[in-house]
N, C-alpha and C. Protein backbone atom coordinates (compact mmCIF):
# COMPACT_ATOMS: atom_id res chain seq x y z
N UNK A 1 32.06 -32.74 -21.03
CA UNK A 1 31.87 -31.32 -20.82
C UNK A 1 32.94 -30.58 -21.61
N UNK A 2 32.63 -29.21 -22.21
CA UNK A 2 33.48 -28.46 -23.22
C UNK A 2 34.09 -27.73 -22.34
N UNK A 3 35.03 -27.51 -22.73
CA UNK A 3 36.07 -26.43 -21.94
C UNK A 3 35.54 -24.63 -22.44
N UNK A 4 35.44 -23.89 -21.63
CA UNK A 4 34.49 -22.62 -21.58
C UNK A 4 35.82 -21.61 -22.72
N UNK A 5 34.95 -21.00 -23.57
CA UNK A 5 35.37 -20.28 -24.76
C UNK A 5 35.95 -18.74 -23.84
N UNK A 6 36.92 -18.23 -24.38
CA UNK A 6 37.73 -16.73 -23.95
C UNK A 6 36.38 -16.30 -24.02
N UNK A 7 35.62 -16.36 -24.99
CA UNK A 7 34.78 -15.10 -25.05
C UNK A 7 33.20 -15.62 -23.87
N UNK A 8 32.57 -16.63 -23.66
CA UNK A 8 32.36 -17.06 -23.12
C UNK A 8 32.56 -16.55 -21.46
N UNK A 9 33.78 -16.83 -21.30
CA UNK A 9 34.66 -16.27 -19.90
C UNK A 9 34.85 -14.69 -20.07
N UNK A 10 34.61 -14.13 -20.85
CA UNK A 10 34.34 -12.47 -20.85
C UNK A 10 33.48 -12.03 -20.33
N UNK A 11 31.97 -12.79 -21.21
CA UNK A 11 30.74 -12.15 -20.63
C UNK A 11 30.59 -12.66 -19.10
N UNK A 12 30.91 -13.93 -18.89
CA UNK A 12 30.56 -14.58 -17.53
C UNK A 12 30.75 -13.42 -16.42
N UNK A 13 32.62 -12.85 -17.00
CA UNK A 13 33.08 -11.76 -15.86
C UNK A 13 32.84 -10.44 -16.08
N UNK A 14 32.34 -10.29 -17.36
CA UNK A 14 31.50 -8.56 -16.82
C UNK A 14 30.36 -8.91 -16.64
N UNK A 15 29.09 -10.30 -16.75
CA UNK A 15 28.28 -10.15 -16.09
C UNK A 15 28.37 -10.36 -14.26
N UNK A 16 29.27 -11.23 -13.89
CA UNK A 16 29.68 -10.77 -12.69
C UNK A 16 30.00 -9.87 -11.80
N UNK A 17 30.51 -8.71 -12.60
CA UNK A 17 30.94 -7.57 -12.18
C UNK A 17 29.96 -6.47 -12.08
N UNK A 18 29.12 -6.45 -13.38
CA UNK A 18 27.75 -6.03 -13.35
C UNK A 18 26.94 -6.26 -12.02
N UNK A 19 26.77 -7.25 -11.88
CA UNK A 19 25.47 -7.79 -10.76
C UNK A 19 26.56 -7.36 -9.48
N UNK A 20 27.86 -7.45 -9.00
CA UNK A 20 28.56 -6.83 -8.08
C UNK A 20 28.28 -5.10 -8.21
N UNK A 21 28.63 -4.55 -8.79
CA UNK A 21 28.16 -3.08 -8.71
C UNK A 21 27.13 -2.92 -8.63
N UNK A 22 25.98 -3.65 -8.92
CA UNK A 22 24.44 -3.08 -8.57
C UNK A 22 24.13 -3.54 -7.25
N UNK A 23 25.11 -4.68 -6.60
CA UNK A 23 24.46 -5.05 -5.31
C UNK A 23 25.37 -4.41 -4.18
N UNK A 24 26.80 -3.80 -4.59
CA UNK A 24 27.40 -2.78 -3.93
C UNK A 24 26.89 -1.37 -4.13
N UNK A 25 26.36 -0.89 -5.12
CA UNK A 25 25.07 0.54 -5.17
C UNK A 25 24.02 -0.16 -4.50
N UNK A 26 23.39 -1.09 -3.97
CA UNK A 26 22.17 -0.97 -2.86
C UNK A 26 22.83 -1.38 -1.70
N UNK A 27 23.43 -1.74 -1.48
CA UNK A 27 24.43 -2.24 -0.16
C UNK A 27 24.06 -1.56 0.86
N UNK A 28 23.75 -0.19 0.54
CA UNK A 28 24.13 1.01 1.79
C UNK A 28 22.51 1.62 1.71
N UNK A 29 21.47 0.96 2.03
CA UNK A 29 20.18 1.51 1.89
C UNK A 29 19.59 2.13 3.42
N UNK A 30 19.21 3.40 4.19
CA UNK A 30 19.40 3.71 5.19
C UNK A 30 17.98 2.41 6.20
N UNK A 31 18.96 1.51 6.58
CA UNK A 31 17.78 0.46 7.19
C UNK A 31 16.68 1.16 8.00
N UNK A 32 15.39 0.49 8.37
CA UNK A 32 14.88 1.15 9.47
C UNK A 32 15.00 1.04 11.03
N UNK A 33 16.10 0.01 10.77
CA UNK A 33 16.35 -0.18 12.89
C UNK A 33 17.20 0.89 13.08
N UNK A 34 17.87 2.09 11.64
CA UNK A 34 19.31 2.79 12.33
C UNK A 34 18.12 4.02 12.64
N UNK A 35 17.39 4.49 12.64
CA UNK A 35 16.10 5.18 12.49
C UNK A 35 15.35 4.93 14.15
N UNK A 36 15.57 4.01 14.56
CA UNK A 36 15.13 3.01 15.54
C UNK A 36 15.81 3.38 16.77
N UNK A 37 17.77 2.99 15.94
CA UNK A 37 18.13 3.10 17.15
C UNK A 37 18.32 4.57 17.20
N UNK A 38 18.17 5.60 16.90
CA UNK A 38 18.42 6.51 17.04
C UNK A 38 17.20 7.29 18.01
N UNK A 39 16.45 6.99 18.57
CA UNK A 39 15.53 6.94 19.20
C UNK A 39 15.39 7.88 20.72
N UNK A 40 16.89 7.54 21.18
CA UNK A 40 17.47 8.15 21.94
C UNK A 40 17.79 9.58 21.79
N UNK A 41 18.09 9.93 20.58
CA UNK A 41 18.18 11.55 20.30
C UNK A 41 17.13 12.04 20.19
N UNK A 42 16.01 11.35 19.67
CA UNK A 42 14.45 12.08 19.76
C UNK A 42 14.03 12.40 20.91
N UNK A 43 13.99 11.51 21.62
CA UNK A 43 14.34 11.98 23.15
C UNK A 43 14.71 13.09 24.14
N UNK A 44 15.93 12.48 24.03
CA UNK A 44 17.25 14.19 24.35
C UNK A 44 16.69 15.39 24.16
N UNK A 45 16.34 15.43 22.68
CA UNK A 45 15.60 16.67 22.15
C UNK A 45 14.30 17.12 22.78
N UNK A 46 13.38 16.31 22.97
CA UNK A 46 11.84 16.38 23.14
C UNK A 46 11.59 16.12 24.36
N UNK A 47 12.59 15.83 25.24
CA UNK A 47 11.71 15.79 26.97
C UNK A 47 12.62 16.74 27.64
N UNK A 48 12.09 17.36 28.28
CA UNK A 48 12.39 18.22 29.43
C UNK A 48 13.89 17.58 30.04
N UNK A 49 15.06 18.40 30.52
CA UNK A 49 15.96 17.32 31.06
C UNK A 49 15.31 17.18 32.50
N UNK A 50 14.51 17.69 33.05
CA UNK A 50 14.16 17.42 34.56
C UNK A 50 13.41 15.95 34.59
N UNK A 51 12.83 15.78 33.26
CA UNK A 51 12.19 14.49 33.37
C UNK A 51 12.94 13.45 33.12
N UNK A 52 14.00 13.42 31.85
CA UNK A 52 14.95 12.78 31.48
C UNK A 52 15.84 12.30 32.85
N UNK A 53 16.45 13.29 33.53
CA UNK A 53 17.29 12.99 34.69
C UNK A 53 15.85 12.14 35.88
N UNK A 54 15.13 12.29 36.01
CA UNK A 54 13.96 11.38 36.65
C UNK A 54 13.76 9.98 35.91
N UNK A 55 13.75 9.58 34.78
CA UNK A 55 13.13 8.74 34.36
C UNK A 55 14.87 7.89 34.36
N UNK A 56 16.29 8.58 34.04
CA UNK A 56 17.24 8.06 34.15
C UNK A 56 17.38 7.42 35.30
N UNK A 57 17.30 7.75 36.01
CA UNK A 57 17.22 7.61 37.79
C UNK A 57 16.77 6.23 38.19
N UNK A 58 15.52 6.62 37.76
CA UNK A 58 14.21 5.15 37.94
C UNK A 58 14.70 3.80 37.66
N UNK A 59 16.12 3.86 36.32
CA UNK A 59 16.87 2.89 35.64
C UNK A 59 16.50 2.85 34.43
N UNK A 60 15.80 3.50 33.46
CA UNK A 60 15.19 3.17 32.35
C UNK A 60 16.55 3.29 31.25
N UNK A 61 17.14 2.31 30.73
CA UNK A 61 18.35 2.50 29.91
C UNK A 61 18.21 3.26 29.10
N UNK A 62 17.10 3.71 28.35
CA UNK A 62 16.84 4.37 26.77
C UNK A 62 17.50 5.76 27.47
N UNK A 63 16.78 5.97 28.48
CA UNK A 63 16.55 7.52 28.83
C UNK A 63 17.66 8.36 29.63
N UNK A 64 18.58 6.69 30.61
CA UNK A 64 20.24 7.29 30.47
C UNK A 64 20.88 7.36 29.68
N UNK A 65 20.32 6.70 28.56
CA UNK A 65 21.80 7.02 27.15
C UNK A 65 21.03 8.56 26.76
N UNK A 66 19.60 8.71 26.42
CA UNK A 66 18.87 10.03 26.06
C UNK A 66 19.97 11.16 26.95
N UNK A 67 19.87 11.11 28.03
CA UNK A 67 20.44 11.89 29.08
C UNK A 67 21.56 12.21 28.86
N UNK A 68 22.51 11.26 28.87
CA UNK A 68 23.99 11.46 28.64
C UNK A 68 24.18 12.52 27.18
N UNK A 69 23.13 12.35 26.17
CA UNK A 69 23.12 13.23 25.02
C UNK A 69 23.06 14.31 25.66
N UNK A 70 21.92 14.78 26.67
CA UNK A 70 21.53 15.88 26.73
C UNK A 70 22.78 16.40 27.69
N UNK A 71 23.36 15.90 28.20
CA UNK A 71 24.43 16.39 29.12
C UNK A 71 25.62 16.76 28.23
N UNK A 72 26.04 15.46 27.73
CA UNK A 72 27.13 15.53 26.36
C UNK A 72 26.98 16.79 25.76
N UNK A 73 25.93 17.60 25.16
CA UNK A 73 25.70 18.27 24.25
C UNK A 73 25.29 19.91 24.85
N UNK A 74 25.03 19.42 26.25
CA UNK A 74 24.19 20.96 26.39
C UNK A 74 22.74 21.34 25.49
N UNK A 75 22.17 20.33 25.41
CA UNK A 75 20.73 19.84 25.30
C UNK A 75 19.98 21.01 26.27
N UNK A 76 18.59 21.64 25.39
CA UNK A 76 18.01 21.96 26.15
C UNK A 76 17.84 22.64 27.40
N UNK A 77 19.12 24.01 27.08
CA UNK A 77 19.54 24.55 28.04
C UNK A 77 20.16 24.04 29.33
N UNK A 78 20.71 22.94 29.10
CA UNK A 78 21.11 22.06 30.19
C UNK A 78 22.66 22.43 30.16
N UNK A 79 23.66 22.76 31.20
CA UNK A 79 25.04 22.65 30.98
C UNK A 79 25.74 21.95 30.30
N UNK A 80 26.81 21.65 29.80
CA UNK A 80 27.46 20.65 29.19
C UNK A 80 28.19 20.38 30.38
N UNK A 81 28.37 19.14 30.63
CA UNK A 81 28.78 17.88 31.76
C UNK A 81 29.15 16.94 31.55
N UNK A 82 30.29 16.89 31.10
CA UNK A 82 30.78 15.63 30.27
C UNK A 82 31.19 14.41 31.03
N UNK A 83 31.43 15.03 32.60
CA UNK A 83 32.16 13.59 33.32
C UNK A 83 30.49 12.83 34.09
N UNK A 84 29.48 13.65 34.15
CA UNK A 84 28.05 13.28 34.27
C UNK A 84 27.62 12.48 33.44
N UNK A 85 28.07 13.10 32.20
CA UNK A 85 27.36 12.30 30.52
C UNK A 85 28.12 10.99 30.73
N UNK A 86 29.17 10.84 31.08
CA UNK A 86 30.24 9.56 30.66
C UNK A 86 29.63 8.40 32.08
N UNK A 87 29.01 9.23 33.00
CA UNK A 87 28.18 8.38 34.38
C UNK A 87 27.25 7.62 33.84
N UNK A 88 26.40 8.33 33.32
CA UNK A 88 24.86 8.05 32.86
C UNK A 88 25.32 6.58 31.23
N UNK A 89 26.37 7.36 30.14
CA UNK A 89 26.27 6.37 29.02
C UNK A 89 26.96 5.41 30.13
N UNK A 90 27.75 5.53 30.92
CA UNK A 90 28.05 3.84 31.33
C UNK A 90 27.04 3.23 32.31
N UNK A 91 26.30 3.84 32.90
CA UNK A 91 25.20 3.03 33.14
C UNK A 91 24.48 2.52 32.05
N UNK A 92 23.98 3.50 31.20
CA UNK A 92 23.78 2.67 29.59
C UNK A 92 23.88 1.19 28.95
N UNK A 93 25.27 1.23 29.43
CA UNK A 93 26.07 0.43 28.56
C UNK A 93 26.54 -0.46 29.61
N UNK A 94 25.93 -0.83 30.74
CA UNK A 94 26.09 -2.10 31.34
C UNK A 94 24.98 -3.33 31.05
N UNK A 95 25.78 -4.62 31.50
CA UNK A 95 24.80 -5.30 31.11
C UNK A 95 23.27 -5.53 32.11
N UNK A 96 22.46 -5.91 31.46
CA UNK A 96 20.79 -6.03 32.20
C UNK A 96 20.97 -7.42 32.64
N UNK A 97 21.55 -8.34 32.35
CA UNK A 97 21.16 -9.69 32.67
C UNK A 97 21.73 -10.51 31.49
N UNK A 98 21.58 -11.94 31.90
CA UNK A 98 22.26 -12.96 31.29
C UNK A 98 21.24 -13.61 30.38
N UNK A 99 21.92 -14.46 29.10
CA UNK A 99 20.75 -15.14 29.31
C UNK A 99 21.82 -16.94 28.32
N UNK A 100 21.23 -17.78 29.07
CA UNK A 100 22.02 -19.29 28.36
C UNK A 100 22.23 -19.55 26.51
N UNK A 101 23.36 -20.06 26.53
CA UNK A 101 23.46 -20.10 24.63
C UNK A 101 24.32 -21.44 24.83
N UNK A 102 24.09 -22.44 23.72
CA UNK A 102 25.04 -23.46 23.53
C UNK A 102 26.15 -23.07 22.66
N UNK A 103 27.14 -24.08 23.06
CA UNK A 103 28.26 -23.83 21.54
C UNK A 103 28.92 -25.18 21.86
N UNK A 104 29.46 -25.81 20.45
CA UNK A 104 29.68 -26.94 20.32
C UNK A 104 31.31 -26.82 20.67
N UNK A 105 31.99 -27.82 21.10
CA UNK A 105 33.35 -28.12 21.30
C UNK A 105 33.53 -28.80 20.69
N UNK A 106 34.60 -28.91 19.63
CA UNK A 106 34.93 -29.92 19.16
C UNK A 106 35.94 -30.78 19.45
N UNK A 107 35.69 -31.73 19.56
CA UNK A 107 36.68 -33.03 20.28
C UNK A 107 38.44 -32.92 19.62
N UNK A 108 39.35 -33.67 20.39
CA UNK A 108 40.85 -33.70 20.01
C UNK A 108 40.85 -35.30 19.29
N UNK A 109 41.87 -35.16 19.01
CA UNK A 109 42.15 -36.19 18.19
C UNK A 109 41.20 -37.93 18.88
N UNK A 110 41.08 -37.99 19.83
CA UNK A 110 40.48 -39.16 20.23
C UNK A 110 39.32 -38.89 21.09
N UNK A 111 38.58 -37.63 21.01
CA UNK A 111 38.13 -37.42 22.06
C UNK A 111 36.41 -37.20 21.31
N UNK A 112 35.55 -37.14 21.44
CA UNK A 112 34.41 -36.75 20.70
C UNK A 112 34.42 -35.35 21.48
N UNK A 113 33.46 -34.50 19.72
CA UNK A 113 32.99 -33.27 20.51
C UNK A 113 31.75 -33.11 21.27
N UNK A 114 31.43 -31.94 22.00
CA UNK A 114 30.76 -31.56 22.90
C UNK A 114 29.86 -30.68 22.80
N UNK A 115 28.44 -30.27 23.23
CA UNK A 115 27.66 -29.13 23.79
C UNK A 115 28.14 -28.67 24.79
N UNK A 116 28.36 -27.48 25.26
CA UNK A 116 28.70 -26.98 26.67
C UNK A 116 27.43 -25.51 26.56
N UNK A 117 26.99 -25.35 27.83
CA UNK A 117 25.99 -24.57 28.11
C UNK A 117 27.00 -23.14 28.76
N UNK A 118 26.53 -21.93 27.89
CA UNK A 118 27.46 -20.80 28.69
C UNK A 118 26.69 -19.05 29.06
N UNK A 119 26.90 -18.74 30.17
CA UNK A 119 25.72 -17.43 30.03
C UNK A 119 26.98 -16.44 29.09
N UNK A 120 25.64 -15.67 28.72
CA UNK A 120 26.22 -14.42 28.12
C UNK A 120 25.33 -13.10 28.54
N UNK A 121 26.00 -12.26 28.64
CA UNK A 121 25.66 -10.97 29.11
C UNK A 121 24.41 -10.59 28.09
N UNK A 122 23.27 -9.84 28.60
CA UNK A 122 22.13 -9.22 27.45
C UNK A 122 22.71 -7.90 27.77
N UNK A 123 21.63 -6.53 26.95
CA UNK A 123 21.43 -5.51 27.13
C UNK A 123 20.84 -4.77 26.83
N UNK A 124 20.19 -4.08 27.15
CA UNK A 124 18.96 -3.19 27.03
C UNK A 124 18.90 -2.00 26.06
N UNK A 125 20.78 -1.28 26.23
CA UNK A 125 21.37 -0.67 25.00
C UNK A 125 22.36 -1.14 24.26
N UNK A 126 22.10 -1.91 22.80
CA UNK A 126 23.46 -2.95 22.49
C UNK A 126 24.27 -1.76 22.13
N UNK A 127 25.63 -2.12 22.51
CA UNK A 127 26.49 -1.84 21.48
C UNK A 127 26.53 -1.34 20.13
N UNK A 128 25.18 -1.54 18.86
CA UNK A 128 25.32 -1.08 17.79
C UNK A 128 24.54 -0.09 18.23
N UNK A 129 23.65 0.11 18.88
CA UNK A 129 22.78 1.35 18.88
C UNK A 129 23.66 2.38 19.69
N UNK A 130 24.60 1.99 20.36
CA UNK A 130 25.23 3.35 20.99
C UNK A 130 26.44 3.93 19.70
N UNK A 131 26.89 2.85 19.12
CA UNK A 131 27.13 3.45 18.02
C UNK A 131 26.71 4.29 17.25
N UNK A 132 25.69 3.58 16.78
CA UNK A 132 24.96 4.44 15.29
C UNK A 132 24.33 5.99 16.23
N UNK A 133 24.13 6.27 17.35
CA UNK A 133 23.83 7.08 18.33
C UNK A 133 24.99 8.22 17.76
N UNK A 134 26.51 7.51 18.22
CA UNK A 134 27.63 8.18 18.23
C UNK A 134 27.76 8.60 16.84
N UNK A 135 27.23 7.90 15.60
CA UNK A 135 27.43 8.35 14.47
C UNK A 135 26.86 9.68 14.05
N UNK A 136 25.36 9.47 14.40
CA UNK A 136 24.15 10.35 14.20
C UNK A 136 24.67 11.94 14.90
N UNK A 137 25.15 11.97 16.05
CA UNK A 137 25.37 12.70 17.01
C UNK A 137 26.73 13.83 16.20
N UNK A 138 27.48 12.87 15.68
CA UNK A 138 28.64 13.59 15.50
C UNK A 138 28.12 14.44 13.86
N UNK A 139 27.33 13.81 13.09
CA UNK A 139 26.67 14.02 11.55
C UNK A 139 25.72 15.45 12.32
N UNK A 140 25.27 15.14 13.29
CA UNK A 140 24.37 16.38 13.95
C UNK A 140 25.30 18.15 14.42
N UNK A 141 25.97 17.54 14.80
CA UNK A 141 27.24 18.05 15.38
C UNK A 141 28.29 19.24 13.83
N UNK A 142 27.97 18.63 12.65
CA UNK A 142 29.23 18.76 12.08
C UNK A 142 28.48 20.59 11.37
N UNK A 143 29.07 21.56 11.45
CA UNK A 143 28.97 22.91 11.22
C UNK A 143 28.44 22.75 9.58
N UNK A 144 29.12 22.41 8.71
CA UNK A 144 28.30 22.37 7.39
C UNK A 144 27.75 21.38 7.16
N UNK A 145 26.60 21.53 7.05
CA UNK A 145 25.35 20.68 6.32
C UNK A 145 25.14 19.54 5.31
N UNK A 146 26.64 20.75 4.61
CA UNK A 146 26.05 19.50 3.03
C UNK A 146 27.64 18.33 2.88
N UNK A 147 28.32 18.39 4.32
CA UNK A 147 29.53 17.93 4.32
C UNK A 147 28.87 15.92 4.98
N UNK A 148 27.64 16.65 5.56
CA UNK A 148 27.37 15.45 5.90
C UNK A 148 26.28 14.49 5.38
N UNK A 149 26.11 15.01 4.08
CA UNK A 149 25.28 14.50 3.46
C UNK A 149 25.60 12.56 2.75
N UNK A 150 26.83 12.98 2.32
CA UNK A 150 27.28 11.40 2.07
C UNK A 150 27.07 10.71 3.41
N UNK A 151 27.43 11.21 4.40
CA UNK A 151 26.84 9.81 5.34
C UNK A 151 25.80 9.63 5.62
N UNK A 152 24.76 10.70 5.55
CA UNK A 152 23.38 10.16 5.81
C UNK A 152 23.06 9.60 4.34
N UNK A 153 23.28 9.67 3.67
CA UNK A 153 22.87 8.89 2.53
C UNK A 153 23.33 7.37 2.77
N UNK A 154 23.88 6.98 3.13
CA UNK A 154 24.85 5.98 3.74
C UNK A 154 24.00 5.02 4.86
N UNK A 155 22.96 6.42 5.78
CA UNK A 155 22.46 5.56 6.63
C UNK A 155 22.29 5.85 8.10
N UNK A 156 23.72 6.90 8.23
CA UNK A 156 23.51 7.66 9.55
C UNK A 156 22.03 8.64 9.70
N UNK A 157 21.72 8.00 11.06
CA UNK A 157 20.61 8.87 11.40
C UNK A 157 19.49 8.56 10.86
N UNK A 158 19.44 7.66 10.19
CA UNK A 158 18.30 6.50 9.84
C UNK A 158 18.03 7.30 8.38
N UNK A 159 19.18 8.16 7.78
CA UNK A 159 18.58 8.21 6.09
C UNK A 159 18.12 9.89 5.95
N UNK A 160 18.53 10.34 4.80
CA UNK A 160 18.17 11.76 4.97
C UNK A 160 17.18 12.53 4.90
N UNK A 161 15.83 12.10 5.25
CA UNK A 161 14.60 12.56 5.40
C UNK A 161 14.53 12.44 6.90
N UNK A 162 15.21 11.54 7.56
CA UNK A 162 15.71 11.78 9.43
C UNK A 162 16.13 12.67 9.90
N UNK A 163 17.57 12.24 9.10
CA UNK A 163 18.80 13.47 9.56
C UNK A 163 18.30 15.02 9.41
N UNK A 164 17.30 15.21 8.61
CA UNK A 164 16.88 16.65 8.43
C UNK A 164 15.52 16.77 9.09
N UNK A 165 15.06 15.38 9.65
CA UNK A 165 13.91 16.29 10.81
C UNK A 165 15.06 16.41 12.03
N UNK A 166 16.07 15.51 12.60
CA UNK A 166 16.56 15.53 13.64
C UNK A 166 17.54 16.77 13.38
N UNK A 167 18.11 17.10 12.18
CA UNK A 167 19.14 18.30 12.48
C UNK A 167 18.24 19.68 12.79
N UNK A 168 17.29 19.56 12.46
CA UNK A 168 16.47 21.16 12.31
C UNK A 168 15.90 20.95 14.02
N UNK A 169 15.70 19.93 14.76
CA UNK A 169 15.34 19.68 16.54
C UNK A 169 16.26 20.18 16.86
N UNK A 170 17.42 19.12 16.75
CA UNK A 170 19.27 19.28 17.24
C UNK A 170 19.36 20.57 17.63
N UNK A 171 19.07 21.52 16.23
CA UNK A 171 19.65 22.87 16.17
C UNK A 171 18.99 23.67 17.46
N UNK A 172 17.47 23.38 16.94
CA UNK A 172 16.80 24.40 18.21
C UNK A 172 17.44 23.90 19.60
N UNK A 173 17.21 22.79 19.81
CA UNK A 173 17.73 21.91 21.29
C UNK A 173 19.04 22.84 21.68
N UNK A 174 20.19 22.91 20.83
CA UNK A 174 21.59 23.27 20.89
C UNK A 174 21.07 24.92 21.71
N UNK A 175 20.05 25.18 21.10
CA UNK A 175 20.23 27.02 21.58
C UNK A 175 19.67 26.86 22.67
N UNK A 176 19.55 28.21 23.50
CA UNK A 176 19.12 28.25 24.58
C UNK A 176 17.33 28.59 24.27
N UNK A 177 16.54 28.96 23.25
CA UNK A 177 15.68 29.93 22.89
C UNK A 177 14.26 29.18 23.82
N UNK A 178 14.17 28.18 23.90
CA UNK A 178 13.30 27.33 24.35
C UNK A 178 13.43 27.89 25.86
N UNK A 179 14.43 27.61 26.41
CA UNK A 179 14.40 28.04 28.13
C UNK A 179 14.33 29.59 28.17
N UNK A 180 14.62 30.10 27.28
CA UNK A 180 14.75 32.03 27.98
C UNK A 180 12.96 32.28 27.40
N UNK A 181 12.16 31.30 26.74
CA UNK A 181 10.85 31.59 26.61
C UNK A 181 10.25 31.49 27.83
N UNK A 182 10.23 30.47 28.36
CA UNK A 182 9.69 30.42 30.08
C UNK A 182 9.00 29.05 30.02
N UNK A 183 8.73 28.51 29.16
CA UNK A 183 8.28 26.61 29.11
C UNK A 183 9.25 26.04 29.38
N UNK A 184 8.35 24.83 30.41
CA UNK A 184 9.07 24.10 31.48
C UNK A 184 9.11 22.80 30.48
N UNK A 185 9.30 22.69 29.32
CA UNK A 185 9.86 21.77 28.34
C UNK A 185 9.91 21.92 26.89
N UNK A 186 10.83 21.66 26.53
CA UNK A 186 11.37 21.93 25.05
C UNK A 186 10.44 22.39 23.93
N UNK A 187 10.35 22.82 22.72
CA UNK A 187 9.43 22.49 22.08
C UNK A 187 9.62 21.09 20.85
N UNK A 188 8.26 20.21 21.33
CA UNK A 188 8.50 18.72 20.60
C UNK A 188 7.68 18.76 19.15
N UNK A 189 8.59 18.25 18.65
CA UNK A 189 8.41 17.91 16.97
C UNK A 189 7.15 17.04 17.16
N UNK A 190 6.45 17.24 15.76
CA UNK A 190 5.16 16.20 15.24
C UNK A 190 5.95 15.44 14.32
C-alpha cells in the first residue's frame, strides 16, 4: 500500500468538510413529532377552558398539560394562575405506569456478566414534549416576531408555517375579544 500524497490528503479533507457542512445545514429540519408534540397548545387555544378544566379532571394528561397553558398564560379569558398551572403541569408530568427493560451487568474480574430485569417509569407526557411545549410557548410569547424567526426555522413549534398558524391563535387566545363576544368557546382554527 502507497503512503497517501499532501495533495491527495487535501481533497480527502475539504471533501470531508464539504459533506460536514451540508449535513450540519440539514441537521436542523423542523421534524414532524415537534409539530406533534406541540399539540397541547392547539388545544389551550381551541377548547373552551370549562372543558379543558373537565377533561383535566377526568385525568386525561394531554389536556392537563393543555390546561396548565391556559392557566400559565391567561388563555382564553381565563385568569393567569400560575401556582394552579404548576398543579395541573405536575400532574402532567407524573409517571402513568411502569413498564420491564433488561440491561446487562457486566461481570468483575472472575465473575461472569449478567441480565437483570428492572421497571422503569412510562409517561403519557415525556419529558421532550413538555419541553419543546416550553420552547414553542416562550417563541409564542416573545413581543417581536421576526426575533423569533431563527428558532422556528430551527424547529420550534414544529417549523414556520406552524409557528405562524399557532402565533396568529396565541394572539387572539392572549386577548380577551372572544369572551366579551358572548361564545361559550374560543374561536377554533381550520
Amino acid at each position: 500500500m502507497r503512503a497517501p500524497t499532501p495533495s491527495s490528503l487535501i481533497t480527502f479533507t475539504l471533501l470531508a468538510m464539504g459533506v460536514g457542512l451540508v449535513a450540519c445545514a440539514h441537521s436542523h429540519p423542523p421534524p414532524p413529532e415537534i409539530a406533534l408534540y406541540c399539540a397541547p397548545i392547539d388545544v389551550a387555544i381551541s377548547t373552551a377552558p370549562q372543558v379543558l378544566a373537565g377533561q383535566a379532571t377526568a385525568g386525561d394528561t394531554q389536556s392537563q398539560l393543555a390546561y396548565a397553558l391556559v392557566l400559565a398564560n391567561g388563555l382564553n379569558g381565563t385568569p393567569i394562575d400560575k401556582s394552579a398551572s404548576d398543579g395541573w403541569r405536575a400532574k402532567a408530568a407524573a409517571p402513568s405506569g411502569t413498564r420491564m427493560s433488561s440491561i446487562y451487568v457486566p461481570g468483575g474480574k472472575h465473575q461472569a456478566g449478567r441480565v437483570m430485569m428492572v421497571s422503569l417509569p412510562t409517561y403519557d407526557a415525556p419529558i421532550e414534549q413538555q419541553v419543546e411545549v416550553d420552547r414553542c410557548v416562550a417563541a409564542l410569547n416573545t413581543p417581536a416576531f421576526p426575533k423569533t424567526i431563527t428558532r422556528v426555522d430551527h424547529g420550534e413549534c414544529g417549523g414556520a408555517e406552524n409557528f405562524k398558524r399557532l402565533f396568529d391563535a396565541w394572539t387572539r387566545a392572549k386577548s380577551a375579544d372572544w369572551a366579551a363576544s358572548g361564545r361559550s368557546s374560543p374561536p377554533v382554527q381550520k
